[in-house]
Protein backbone atom coordinates (compact mmCIF):
# COMPACT_ATOMS: atom_id res chain seq x y z
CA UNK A 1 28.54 -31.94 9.56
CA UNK A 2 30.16 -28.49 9.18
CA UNK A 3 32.64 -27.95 6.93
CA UNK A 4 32.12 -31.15 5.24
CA UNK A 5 33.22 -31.20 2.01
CA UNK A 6 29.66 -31.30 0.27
CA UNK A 7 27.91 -29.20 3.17
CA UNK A 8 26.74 -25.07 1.91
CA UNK A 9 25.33 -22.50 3.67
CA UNK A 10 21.54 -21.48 3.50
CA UNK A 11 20.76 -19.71 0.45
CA UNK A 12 23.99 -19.90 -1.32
CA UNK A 13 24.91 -21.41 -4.20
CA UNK A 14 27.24 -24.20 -5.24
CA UNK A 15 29.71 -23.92 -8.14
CA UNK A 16 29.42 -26.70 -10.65
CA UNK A 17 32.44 -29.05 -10.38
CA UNK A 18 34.74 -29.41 -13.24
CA UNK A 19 33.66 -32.10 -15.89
CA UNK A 20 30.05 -31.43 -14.64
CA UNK A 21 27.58 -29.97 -16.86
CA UNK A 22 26.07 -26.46 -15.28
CA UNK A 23 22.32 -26.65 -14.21
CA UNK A 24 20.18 -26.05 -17.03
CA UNK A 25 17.65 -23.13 -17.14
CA UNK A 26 17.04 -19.10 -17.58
CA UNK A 27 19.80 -16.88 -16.89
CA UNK A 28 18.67 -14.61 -14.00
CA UNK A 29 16.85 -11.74 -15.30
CA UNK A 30 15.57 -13.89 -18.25
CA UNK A 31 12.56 -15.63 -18.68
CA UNK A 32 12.49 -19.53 -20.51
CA UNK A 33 10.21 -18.31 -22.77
CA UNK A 34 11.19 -14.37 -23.77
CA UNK A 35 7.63 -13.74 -24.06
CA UNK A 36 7.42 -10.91 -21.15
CA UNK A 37 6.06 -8.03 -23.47
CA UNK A 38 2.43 -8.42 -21.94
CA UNK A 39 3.33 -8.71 -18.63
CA UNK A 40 5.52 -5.20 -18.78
CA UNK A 41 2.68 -3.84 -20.91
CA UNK A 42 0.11 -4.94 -17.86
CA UNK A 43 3.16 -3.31 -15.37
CA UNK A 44 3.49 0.15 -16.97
CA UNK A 45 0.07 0.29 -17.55
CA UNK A 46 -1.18 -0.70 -13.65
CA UNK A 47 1.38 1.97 -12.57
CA UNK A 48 -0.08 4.81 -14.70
CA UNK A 49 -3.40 4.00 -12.94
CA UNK A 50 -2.43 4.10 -9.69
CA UNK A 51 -0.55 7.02 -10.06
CA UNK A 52 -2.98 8.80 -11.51
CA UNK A 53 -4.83 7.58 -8.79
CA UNK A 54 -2.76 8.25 -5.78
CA UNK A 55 -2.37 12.25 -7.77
CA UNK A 56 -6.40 12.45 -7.10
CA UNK A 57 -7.20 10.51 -3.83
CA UNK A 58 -4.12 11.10 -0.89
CA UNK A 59 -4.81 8.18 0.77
CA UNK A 60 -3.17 6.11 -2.21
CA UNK A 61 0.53 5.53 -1.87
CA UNK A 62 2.06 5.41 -4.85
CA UNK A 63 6.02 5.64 -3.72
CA UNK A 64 5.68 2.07 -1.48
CA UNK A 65 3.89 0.30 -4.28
CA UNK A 66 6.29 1.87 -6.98
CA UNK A 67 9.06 0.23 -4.53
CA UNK A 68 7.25 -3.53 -4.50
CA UNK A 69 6.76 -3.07 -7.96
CA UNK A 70 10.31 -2.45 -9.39
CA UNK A 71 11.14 -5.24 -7.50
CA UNK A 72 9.05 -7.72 -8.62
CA UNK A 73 8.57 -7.07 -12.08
CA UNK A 74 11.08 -7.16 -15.44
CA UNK A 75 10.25 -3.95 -16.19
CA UNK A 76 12.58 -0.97 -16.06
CA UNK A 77 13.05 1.14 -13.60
CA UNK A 78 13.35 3.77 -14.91
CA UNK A 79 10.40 3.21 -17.19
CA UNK A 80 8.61 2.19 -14.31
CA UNK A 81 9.48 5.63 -12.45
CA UNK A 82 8.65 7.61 -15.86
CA UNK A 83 5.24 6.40 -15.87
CA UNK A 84 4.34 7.25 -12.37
CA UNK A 85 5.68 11.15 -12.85
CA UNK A 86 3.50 11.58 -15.81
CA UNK A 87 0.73 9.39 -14.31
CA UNK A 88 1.13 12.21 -11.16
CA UNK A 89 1.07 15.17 -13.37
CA UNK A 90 -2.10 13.97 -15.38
CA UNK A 91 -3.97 13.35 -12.03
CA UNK A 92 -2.80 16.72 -10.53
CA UNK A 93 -3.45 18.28 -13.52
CA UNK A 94 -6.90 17.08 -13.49
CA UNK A 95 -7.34 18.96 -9.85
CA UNK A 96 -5.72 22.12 -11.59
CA UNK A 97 -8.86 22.04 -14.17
CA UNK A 98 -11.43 20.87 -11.94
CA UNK A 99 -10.28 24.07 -9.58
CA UNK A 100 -10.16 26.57 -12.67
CA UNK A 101 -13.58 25.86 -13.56
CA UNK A 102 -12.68 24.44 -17.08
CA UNK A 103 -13.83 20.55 -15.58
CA UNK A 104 -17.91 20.87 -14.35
CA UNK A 105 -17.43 19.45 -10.72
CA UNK A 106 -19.81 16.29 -9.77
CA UNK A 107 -23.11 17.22 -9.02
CA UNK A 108 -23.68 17.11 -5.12
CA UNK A 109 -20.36 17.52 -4.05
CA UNK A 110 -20.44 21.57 -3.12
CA UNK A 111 -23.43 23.23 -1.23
CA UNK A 112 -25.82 24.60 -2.98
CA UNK A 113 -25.83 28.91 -3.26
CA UNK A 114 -27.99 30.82 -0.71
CA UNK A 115 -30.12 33.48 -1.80
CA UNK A 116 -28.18 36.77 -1.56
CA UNK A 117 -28.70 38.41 1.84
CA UNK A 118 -27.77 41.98 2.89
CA UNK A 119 -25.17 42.47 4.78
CA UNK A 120 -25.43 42.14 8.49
CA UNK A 121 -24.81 45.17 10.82
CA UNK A 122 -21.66 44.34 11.87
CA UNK A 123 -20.50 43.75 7.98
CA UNK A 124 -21.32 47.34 7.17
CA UNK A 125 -19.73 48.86 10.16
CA UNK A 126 -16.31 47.12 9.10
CA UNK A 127 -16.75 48.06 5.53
CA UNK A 128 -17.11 51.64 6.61
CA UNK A 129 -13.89 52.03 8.88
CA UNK A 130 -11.97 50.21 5.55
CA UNK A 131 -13.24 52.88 3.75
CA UNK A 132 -12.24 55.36 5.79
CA UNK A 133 -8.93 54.05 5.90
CA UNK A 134 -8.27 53.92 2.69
């Protein structure tokens, strides 16, 4: 019956009458236990993968599952949000090297070199009028 005296509404919560004892358990935000170190450790350290991962392959999105994340698990945010910038600078830093040269590239991944050729006819007739040009 509405507006009963014992009736709530869905999802909220009912204060503790006076003389009652409160409902025993966690604050919110805190675990029975306090043991959470692993589980943060685990966090940070899934986050730095991915992002290092979503740095080297686009098709991983990092910013949605940074989202889910935060909200799910004890750890920081901010610590959470640290880890994926450096986690996204080592992976595009890894491109950077690859690119320079200073990484060897898989094998198989880039054609392999033709044989020099001359230059074609039309080649040598365009390198001639920039010559004469210049």
């Amino acid at each position: 019956m509405p507006g009963a005296a014992g009736a709530t509404l869905a999802g909220a919560r009912r204060r503790p009458r006076a003389g009652r004892a409160a409902a025993a358990g966690p604050a919110p935000g805190q675990e029975e236990d306090g043991d959470d170190q692993p589980d943060r450790a685990l966090t940070v350290l899934t986050t730095a993968l991915l992002a290092v991962a979503s740095a080297v392959v686009p098709v991983v999105n990092l910013e949605v599952t940074l989202l889910g994340v935060s909200a799910a698990s004890r750890a920081p945010g901010w610590v959470l949000a640290l880890t994926a910038a450096v986690g996204q600078v080592a992976g595009k830093t890894l491109y950077y090297l690859v690119g320079a040269g200073v990484i060897a590239r898989v094998p198989g991944l880039r054609r392999a070199r033709r044989a020099a050729r001359p230059p074609s006819a039309r080649r040598t007739r365009w390198s001639l009028r920039l010559a004469a040009v210049q």
